[in-house]
C-alpha atoms as a PDB file:
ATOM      1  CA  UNK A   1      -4.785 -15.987   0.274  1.00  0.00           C
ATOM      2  CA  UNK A   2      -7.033 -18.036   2.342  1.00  0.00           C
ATOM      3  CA  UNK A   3      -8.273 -17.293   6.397  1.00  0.00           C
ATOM      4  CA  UNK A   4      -6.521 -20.039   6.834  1.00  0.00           C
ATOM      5  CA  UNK A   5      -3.276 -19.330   5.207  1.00  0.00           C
ATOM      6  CA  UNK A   6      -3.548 -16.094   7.021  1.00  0.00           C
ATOM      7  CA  UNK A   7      -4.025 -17.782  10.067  1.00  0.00           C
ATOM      8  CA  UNK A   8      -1.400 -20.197   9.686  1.00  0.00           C
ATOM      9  CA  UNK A   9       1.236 -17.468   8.779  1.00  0.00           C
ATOM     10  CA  UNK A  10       0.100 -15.374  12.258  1.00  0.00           C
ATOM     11  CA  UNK A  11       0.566 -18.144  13.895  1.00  0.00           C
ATOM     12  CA  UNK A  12       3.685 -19.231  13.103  1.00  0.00           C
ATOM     13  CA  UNK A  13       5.338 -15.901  13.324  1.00  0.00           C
ATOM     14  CA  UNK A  14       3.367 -15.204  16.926  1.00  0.00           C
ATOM     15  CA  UNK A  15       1.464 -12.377  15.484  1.00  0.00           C
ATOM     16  CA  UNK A  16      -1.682 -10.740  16.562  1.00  0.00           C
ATOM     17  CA  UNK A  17      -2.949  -7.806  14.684  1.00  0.00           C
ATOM     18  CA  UNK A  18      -2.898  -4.739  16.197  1.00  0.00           C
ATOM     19  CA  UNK A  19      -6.437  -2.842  15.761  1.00  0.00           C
ATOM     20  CA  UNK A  20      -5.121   0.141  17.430  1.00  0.00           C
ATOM     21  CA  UNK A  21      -2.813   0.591  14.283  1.00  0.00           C
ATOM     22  CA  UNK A  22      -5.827  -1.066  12.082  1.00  0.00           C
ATOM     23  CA  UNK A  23      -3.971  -4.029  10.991  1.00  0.00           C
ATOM     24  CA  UNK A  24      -6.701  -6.528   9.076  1.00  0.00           C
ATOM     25  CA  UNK A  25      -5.476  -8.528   6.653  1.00  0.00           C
ATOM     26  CA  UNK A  26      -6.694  -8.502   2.762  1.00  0.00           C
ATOM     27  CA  UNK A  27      -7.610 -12.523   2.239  1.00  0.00           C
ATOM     28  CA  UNK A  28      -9.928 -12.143  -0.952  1.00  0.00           C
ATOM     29  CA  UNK A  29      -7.439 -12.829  -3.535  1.00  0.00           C
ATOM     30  CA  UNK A  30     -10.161 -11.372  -6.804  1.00  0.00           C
ATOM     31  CA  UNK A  31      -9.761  -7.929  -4.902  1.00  0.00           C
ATOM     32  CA  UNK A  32      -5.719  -8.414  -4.479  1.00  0.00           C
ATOM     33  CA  UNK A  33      -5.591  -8.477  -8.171  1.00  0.00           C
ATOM     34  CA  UNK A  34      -8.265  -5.692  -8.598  1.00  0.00           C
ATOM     35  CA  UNK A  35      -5.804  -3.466  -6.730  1.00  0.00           C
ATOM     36  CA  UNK A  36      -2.686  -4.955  -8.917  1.00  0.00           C
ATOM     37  CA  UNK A  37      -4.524  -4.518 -11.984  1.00  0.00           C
ATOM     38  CA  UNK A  38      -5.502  -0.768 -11.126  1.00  0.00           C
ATOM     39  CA  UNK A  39      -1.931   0.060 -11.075  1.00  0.00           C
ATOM     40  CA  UNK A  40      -1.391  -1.232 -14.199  1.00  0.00           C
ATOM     41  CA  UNK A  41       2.315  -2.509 -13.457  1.00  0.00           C
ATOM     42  CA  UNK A  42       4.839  -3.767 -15.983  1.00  0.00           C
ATOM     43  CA  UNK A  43       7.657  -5.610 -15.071  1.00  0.00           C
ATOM     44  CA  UNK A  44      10.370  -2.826 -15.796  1.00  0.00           C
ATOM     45  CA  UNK A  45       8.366  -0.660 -13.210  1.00  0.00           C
ATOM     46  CA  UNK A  46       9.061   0.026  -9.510  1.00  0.00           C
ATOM     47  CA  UNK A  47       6.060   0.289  -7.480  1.00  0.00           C
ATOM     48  CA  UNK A  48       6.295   1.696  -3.501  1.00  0.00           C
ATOM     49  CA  UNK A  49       4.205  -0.780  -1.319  1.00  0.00           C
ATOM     50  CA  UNK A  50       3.216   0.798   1.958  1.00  0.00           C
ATOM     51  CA  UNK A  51       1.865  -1.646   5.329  1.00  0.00           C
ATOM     52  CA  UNK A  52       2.992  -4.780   3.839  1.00  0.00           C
ATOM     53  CA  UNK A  53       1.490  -6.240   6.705  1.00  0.00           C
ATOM     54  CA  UNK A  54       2.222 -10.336   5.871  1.00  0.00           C
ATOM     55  CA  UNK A  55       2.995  -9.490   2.249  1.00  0.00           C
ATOM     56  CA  UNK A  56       0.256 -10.972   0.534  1.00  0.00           C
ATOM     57  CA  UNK A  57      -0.071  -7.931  -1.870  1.00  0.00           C
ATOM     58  CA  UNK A  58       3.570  -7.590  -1.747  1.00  0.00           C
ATOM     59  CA  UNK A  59       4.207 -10.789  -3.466  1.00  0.00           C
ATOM     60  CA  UNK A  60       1.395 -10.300  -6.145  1.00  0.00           C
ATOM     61  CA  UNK A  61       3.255  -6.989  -6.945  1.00  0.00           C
ATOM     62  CA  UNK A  62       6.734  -8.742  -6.788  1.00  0.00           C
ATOM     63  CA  UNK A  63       5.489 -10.977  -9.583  1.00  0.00           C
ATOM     64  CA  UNK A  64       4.305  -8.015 -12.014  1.00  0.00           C
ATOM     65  CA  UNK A  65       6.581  -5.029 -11.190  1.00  0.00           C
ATOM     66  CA  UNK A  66      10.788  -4.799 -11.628  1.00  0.00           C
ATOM     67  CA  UNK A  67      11.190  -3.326  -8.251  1.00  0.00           C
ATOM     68  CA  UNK A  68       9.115  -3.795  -5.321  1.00  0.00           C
ATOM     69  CA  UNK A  69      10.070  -1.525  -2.069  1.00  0.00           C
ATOM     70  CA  UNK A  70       7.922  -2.502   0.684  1.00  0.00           C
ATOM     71  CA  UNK A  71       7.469  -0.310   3.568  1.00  0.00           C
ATOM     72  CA  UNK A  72       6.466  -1.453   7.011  1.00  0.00           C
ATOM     73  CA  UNK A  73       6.259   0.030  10.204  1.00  0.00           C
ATOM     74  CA  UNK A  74       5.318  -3.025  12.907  1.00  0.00           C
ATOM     75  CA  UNK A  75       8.594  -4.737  13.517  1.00  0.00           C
ATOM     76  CA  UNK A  76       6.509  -8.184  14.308  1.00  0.00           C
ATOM     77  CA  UNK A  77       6.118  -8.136  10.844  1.00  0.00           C
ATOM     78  CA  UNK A  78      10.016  -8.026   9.773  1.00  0.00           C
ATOM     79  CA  UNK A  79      10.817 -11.884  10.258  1.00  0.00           C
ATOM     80  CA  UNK A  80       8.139 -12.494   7.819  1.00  0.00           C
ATOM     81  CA  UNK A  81       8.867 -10.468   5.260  1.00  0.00           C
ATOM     82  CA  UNK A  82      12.367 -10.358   5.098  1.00  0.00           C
ATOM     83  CA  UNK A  83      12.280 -14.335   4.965  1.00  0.00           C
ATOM     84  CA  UNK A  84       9.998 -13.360   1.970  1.00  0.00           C
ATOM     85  CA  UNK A  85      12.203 -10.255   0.473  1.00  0.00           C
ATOM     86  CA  UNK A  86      15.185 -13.131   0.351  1.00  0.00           C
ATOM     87  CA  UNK A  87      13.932 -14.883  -1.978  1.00  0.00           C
ATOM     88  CA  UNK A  88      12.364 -12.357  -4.351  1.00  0.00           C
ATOM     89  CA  UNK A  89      15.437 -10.149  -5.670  1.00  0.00           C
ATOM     90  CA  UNK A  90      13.343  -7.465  -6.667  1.00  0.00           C
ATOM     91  CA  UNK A  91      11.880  -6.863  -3.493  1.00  0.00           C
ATOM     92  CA  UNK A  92      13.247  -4.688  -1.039  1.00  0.00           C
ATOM     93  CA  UNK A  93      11.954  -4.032   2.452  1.00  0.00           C
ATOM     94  CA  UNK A  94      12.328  -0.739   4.284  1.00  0.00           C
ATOM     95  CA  UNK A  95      11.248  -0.981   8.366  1.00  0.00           C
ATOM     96  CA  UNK A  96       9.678   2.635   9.628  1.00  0.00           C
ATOM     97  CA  UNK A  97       6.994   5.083   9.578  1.00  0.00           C
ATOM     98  CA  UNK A  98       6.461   6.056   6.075  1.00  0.00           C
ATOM     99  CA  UNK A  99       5.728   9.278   7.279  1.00  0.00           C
ATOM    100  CA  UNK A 100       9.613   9.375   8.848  1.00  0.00           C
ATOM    101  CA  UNK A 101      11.437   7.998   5.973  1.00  0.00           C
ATOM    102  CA  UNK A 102      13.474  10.440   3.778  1.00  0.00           C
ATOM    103  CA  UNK A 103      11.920  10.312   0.344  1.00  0.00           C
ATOM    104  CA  UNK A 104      16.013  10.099  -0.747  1.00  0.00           C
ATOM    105  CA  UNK A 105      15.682   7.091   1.225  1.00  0.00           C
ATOM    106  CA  UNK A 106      12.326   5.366  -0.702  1.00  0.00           C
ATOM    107  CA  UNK A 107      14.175   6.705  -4.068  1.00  0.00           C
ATOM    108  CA  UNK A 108      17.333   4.772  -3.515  1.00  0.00           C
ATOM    109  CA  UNK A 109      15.341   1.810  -3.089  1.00  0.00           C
ATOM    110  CA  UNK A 110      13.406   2.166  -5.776  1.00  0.00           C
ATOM    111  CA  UNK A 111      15.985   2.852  -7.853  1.00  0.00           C
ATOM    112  CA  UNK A 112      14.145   5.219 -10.207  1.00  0.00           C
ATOM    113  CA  UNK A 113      12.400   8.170 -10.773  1.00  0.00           C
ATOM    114  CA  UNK A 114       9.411   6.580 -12.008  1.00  0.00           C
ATOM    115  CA  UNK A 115       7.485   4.820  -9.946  1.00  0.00           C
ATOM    116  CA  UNK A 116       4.300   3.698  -8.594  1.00  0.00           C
ATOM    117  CA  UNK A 117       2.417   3.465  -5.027  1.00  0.00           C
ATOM    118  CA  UNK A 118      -0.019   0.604  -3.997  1.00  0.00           C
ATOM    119  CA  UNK A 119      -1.112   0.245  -0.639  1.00  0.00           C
ATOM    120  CA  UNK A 120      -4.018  -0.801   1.267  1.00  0.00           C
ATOM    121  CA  UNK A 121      -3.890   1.684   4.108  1.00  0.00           C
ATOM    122  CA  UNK A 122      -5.590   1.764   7.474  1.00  0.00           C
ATOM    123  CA  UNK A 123      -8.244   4.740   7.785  1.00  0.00           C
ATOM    124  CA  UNK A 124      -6.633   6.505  10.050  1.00  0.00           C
ATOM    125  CA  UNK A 125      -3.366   7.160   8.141  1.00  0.00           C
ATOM    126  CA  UNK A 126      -5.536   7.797   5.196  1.00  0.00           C
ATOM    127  CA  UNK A 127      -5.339  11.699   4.664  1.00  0.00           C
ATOM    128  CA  UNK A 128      -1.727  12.394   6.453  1.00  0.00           C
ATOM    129  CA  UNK A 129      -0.232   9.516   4.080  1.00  0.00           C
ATOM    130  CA  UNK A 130      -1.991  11.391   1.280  1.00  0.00           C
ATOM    131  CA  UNK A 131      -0.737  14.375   1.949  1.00  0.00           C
ATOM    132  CA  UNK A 132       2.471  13.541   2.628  1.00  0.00           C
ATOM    133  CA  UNK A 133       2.614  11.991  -1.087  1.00  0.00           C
ATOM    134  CA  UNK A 134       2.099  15.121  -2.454  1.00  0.00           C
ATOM    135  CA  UNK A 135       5.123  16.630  -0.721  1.00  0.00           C
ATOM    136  CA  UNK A 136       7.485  14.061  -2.056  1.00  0.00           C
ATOM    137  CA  UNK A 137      10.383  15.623  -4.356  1.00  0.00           C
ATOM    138  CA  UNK A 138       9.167  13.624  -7.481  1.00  0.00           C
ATOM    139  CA  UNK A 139       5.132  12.697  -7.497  1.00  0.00           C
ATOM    140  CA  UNK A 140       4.501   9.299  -8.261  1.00  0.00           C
ATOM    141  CA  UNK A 141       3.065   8.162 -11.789  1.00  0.00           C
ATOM    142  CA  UNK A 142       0.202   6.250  -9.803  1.00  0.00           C
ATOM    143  CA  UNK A 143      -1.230   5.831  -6.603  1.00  0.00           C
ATOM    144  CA  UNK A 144      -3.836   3.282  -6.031  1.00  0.00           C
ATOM    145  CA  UNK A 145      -5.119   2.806  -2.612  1.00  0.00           C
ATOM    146  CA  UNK A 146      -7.132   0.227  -0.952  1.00  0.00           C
ATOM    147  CA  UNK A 147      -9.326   3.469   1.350  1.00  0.00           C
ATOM    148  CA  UNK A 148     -12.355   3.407   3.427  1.00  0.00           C
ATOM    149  CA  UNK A 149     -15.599   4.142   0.963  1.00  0.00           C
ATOM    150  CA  UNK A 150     -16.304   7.270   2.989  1.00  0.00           C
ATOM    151  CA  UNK A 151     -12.494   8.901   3.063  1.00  0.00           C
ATOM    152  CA  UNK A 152     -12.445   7.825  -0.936  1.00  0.00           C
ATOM    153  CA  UNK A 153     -15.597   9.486  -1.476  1.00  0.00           C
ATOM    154  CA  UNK A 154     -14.682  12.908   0.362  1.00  0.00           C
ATOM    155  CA  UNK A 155     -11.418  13.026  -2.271  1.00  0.00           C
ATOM    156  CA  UNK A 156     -13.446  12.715  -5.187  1.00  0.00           C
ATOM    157  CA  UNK A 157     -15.917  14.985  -4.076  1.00  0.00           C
ATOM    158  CA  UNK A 158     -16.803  18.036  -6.646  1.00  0.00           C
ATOM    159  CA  UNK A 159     -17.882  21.314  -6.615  1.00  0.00           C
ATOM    160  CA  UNK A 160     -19.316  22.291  -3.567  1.00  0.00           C
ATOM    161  CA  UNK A 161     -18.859  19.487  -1.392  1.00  0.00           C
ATOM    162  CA  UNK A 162     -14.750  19.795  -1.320  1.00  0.00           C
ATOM    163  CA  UNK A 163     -12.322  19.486   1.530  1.00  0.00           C
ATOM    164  CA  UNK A 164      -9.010  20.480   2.413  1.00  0.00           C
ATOM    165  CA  UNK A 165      -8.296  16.602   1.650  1.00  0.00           C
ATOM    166  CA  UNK A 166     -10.107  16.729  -2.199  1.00  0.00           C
ATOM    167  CA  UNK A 167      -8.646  19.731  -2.950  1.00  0.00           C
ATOM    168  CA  UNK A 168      -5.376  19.336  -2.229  1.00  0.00           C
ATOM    169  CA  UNK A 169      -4.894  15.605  -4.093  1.00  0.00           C
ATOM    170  CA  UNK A 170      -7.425  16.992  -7.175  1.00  0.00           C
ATOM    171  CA  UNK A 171      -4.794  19.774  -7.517  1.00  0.00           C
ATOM    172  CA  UNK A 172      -2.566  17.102  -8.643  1.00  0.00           C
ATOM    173  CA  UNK A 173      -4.523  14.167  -9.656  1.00  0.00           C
ATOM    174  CA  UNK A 174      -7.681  13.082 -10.964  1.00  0.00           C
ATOM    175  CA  UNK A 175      -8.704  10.446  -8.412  1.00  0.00           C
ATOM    176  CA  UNK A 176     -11.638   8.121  -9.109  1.00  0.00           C
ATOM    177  CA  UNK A 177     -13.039   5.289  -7.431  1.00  0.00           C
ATOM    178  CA  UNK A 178     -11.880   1.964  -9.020  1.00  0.00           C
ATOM    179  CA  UNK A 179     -14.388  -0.603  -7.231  1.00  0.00           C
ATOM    180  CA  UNK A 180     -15.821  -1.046  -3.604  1.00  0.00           C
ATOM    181  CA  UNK A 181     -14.165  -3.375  -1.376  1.00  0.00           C
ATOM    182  CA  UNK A 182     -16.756  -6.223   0.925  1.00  0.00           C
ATOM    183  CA  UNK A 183     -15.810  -6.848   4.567  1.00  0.00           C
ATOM    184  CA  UNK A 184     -15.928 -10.120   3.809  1.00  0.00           C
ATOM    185  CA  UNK A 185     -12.698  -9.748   1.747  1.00  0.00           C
ATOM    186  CA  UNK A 186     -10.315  -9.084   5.182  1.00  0.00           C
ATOM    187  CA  UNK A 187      -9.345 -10.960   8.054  1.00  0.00           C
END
């Protein structure tokens, strides 16, 4: 998606990001499909989307996955996207903190066990979200995440250079670092 696309959608919604929630907005469309291409979706999957922001990754994921659920917590956003979650049937759009919704909540919507999460997360959500993950009743398959370099670095940090962040997702995953991410891919 183009700055200007980007720009025109803001615009005709009324929306300003929000820096104090670290709203920027992914525009290099190589990278979007980087991140889609990470997760490896198929199109009987359901994949958990969290900050769909103005849905550019949402709708690359709508177009690969069976199920998209969409999670968002900036109401400014919800015009947007549920104009966009009306015309893709597989895409359903939840409106809260991710952090406050039930996981029997997310589950219903995704409407199966197995799923998927994809997200490209502000840093300062970065290790609560994480954890919070981890504490959900059935782990995902997946979990790709768009991450500040330094954040992703400290969770795949080894021996001797561990946190309680590392440690606690390496008990339960083997994270790596996919690719690195230029500045000049965000709005």
């Amino acid at each position: 998606m183009s700055k200007e696309s980007v720009n025109y959608l803001l615009n005709k919604y009324q929306i300003r990001p929000d820096h104090t929630r670290g709203q920027n907005f992914l525009i290099d469309d190589a990278v979007l499909s980087n991140i889609v291409s990470a997760a490896a979706l198929k199109k009987t999957e359901a994949v958990l989307e969290v900050g769909s922001g103005i849905g550019n990754l949402t709708a690359l994921l709508a177009s690969v996955s069976g199920r998209v659920t969409a999670v968002e917590a900036d109401l400014k956003f919800k015009p947007m996207l549920e104009a966009f979650a009306k015309v893709n049937s597989n895409v359903t759009m939840l409106f809260g903190n991710i952090l406050d919704i039930p996981f029997a909540d997310l589950h219903s919507a995704l409407g199966s066990s197995k799923y998927k999460i994809v997200a490209n997360i502000p840093y300062y959500i970065t290790s609560r979200l994480l954890l919070h993950f981890l504490h959900y009743a059935e782990l995902p398959e997946c979990v790709v995440l768009l991450i500040q370099k330094e954040v992703a670095e400290r969770i795949v940090a080894g021996a001797g250079d561990h946190s309680k962040l590392s440690l606690s997702v390496q008990m339960y995953a083997d994270p790596e670092i996919v690719f690195e991410v230029s500045r000049k891919a965000f709005h």
